[in-house]
Protein backbone atom coordinates (compact mmCIF):
# COMPACT_ATOMS: atom_id res chain seq x y z
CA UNK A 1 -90.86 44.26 61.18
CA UNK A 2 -90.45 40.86 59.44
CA UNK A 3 -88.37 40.31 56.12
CA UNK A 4 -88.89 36.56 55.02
CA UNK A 5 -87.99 35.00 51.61
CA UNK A 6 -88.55 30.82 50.99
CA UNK A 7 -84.97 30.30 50.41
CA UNK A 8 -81.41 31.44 52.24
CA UNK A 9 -80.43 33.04 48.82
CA UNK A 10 -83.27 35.06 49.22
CA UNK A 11 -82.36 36.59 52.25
CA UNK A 12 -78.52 36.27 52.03
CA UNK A 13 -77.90 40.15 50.37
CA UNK A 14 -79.64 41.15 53.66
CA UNK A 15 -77.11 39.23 55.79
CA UNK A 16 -74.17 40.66 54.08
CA UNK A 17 -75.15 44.20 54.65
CA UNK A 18 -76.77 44.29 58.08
CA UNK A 19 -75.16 43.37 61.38
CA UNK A 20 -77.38 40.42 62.83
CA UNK A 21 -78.41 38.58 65.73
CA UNK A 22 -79.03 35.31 64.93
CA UNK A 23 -81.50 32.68 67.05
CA UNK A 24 -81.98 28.83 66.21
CA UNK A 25 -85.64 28.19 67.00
CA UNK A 26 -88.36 25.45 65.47
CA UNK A 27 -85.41 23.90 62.98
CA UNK A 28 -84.82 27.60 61.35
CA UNK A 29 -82.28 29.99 61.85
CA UNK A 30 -84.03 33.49 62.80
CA UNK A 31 -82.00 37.18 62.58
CA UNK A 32 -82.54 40.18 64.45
CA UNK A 33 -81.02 43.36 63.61
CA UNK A 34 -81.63 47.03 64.35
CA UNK A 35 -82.16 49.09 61.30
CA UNK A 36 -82.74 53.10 60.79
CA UNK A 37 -84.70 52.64 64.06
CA UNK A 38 -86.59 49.82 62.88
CA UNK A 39 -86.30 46.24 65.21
CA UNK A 40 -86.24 43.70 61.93
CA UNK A 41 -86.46 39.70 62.29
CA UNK A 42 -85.21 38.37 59.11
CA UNK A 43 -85.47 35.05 57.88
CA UNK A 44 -86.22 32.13 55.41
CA UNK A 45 -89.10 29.93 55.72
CA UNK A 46 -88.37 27.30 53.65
CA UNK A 47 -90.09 25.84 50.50
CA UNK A 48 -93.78 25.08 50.85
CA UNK A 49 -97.15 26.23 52.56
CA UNK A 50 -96.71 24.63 55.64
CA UNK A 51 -92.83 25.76 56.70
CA UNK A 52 -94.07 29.15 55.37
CA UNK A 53 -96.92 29.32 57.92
CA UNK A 54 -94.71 28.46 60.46
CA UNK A 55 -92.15 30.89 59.90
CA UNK A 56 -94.66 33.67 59.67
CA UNK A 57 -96.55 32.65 62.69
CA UNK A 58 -93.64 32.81 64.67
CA UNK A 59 -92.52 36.05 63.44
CA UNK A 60 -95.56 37.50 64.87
CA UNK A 61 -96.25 35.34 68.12
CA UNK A 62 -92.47 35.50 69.11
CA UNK A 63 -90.89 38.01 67.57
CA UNK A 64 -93.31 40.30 68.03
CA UNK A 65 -93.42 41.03 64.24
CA UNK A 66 -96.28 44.29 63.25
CA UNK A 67 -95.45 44.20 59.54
CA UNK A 68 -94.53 41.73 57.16
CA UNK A 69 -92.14 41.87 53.64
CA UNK A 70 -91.83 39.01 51.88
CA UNK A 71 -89.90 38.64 48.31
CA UNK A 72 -89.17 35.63 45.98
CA UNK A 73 -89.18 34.53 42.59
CA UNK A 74 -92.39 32.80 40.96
CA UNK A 75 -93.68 31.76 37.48
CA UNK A 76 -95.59 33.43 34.86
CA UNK A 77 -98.95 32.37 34.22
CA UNK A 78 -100.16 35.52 32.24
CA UNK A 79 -98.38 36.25 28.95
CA UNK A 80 -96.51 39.12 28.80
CA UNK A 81 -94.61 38.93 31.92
CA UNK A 82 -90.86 37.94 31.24
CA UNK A 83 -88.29 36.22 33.04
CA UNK A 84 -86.72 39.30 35.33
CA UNK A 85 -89.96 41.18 35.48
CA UNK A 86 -91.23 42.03 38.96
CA UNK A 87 -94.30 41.78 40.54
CA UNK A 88 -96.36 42.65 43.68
CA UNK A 89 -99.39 40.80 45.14
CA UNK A 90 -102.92 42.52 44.98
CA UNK A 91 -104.46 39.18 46.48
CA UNK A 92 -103.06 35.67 46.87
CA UNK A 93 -104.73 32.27 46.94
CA UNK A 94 -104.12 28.99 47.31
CA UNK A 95 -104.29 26.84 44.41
CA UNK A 96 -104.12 23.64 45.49
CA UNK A 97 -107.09 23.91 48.46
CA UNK A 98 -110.17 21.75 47.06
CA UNK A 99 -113.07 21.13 48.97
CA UNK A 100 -115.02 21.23 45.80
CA UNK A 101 -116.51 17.73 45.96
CA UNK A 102 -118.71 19.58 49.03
CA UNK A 103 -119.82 22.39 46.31
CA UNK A 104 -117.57 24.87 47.53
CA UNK A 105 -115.25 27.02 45.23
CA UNK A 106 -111.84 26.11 44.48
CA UNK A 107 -109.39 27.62 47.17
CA UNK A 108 -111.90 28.29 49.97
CA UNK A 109 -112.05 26.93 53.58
CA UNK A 110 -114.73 27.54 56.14
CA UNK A 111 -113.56 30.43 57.60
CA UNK A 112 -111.23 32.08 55.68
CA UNK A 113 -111.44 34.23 52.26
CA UNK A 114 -110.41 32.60 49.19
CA UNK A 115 -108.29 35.55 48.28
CA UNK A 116 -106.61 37.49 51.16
CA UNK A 117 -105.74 41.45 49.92
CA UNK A 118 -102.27 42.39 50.28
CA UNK A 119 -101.66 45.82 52.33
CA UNK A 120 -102.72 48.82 50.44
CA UNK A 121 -100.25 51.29 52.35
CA UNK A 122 -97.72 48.53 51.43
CA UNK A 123 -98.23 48.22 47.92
CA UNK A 124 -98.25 52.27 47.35
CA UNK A 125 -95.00 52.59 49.19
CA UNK A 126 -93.59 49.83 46.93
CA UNK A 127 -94.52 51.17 43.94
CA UNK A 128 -93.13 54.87 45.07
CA UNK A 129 -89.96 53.23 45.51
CA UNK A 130 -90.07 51.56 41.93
CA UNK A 131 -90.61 54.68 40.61
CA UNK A 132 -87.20 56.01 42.83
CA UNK A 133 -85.18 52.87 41.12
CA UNK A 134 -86.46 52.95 37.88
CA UNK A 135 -87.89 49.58 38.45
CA UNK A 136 -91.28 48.41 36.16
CA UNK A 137 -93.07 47.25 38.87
CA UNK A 138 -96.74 45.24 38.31
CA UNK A 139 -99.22 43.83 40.07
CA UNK A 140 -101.89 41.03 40.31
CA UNK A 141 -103.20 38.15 41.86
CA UNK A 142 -100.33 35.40 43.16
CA UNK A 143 -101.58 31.79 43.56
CA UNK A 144 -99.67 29.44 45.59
CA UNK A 145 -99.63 25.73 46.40
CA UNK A 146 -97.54 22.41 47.57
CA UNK A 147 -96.58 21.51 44.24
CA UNK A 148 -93.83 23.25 41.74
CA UNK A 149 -96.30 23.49 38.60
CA UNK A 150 -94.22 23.55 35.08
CA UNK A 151 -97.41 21.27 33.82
CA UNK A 152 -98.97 23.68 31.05
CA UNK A 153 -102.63 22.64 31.22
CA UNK A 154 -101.87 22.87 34.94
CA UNK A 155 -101.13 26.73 34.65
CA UNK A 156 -103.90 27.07 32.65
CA UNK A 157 -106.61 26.02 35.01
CA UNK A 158 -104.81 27.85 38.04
CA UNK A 159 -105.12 31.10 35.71
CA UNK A 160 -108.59 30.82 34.36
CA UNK A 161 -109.54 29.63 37.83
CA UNK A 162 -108.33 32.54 39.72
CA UNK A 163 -107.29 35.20 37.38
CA UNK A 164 -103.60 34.75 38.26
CA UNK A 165 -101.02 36.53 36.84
CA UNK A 166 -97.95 34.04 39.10
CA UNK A 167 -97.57 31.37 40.38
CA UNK A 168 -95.16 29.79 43.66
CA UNK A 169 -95.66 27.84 46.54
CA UNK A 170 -95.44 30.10 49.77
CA UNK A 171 -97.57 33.48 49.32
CA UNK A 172 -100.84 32.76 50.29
CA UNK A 173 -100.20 30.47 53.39
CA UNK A 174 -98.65 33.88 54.11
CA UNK A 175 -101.46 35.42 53.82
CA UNK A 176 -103.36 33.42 55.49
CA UNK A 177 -101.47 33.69 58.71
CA UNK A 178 -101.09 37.52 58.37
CA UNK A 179 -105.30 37.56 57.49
CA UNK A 180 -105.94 35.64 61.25
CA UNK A 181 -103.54 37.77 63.45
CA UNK A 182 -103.65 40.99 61.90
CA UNK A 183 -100.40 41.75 60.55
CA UNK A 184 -100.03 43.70 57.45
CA UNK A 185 -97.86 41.92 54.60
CA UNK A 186 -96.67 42.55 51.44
CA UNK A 187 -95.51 40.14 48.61
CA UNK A 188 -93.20 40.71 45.57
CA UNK A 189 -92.20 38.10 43.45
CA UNK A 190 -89.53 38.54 40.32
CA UNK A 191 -90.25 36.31 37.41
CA UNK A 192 -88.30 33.49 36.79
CA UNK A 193 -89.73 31.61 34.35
CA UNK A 194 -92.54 32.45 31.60
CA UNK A 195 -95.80 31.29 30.36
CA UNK A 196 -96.04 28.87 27.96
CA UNK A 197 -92.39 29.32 27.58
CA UNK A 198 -89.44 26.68 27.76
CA UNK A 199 -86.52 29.37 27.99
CA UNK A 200 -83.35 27.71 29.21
CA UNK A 201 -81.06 30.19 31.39
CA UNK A 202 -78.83 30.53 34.27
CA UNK A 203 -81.07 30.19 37.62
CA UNK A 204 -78.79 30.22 40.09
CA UNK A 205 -77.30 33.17 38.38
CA UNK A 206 -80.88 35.09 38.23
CA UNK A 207 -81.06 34.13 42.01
CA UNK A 208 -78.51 36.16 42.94
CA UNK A 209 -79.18 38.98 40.84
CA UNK A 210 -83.06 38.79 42.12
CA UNK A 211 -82.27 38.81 45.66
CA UNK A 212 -79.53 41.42 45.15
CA UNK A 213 -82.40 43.74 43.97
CA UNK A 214 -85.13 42.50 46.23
CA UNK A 215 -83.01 43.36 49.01
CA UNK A 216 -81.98 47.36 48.38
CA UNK A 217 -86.34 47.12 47.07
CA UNK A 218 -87.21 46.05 50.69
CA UNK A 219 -84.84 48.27 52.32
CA UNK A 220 -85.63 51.04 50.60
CA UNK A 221 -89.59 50.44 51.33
CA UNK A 222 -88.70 50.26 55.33
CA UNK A 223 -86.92 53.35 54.96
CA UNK A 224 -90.93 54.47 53.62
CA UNK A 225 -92.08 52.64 56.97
């Protein structure tokens, strides 16, 4: 089973509470570990689509990865969701994919879906375990793409384009990968910024408290598993 978040903060509460194997492979640092008789490969991918497919890919081709969990922070493009508030992926899509000059719809490829589904078995256990933690979980569409977007017309278009309630730049590539081999995944993202909204605050302080509670959230989901 695969755990990945886009940056080592992400990932780091995991670390400190399970004993780990770890591997240097392809310029990232991998971690096995045996948990409640679950084999896990942990790791970060990095920031962006591409070191995000690559980390998935070779969760799957050489770690032998059948499920996938991955948790992270994005931005709000729907009002209403505030900075803490945590959400799971019905779909993702990639934002930035345009082949639209060909009269093709924005985010599509030959070949693949514009929006790849999330895991429905996934996204039940996860919101059984928000219940157990008292947690507001949501849900909704998460668009992702090369580019940190804090441009406001910007995160307009992405959400009239494709419904999206979040934005961040990993999900979908995710997706994407897990879509062509066959691997269920799952994606929750906690909100770090807000629509529309210019709220100054600690980040590297809501980091740690995100990953903190993304990481007993996971846990507690492949206890489920």
């Amino acid at each position: 089973m695969a755990i990945l978040g886009a940056m080592p903060e992400e990932i780091a509460p995991l670390l400190e509470r399970i004993e780990t194997k770890e591997i240097d492979y392809a310029n990232n640092k991998f971690y096995l570990a045996n948990y409640k008789n679950h084999e896990l490969i942990i790791a970060y991918s990095k920031i962006g689509k591409v070191n995000s497919t690559m980390s998935a890919t070779i969760m799957r081709e050489k770690f032998g990865a059948e499920v996938l969990l991955f948790t992270g922070v994005a931005g709000a493009l729907k009002t209403g969701l505030k900075i803490g508030d945590v959400l799971f992926a019905t779909k993702v899509v990639q934002h930035d994919l345009d082949i639209s000059a060909f009269g093709h719809p924005f985010g599509f490829v030959p070949g693949s879906p514009v929006f790849v589904e999330t895991d429905k078995r996934l996204n039940k256990i996860a919101v059984d375990v928000a219940n157990e933690l008292g947690i507001n979980l949501t849900s909704g569409i998460i668009a992702s793409g090369d580019q940190f977007v804090c441009d406001e017309s910007r995160k307009e278009w992405i959400l009239r384009t494709f419904d999206a309630a979040a934005v961040e730049m990993e999900g979908a590539s995710v997706g994407q990968v897990c879509f062509a081999l066959g691997m269920p995944f799952f994606i929750m993202r906690a909100i770090s910024d807000e629509a529309g909204e210019k709220a100054e605050f600690d980040f590297d302080e809501f980091m740690v408290n995100s990953a903190k509670t993304s990481a007993n959230f996971v846990l507690k989901m492949v206890d489920r598993l």
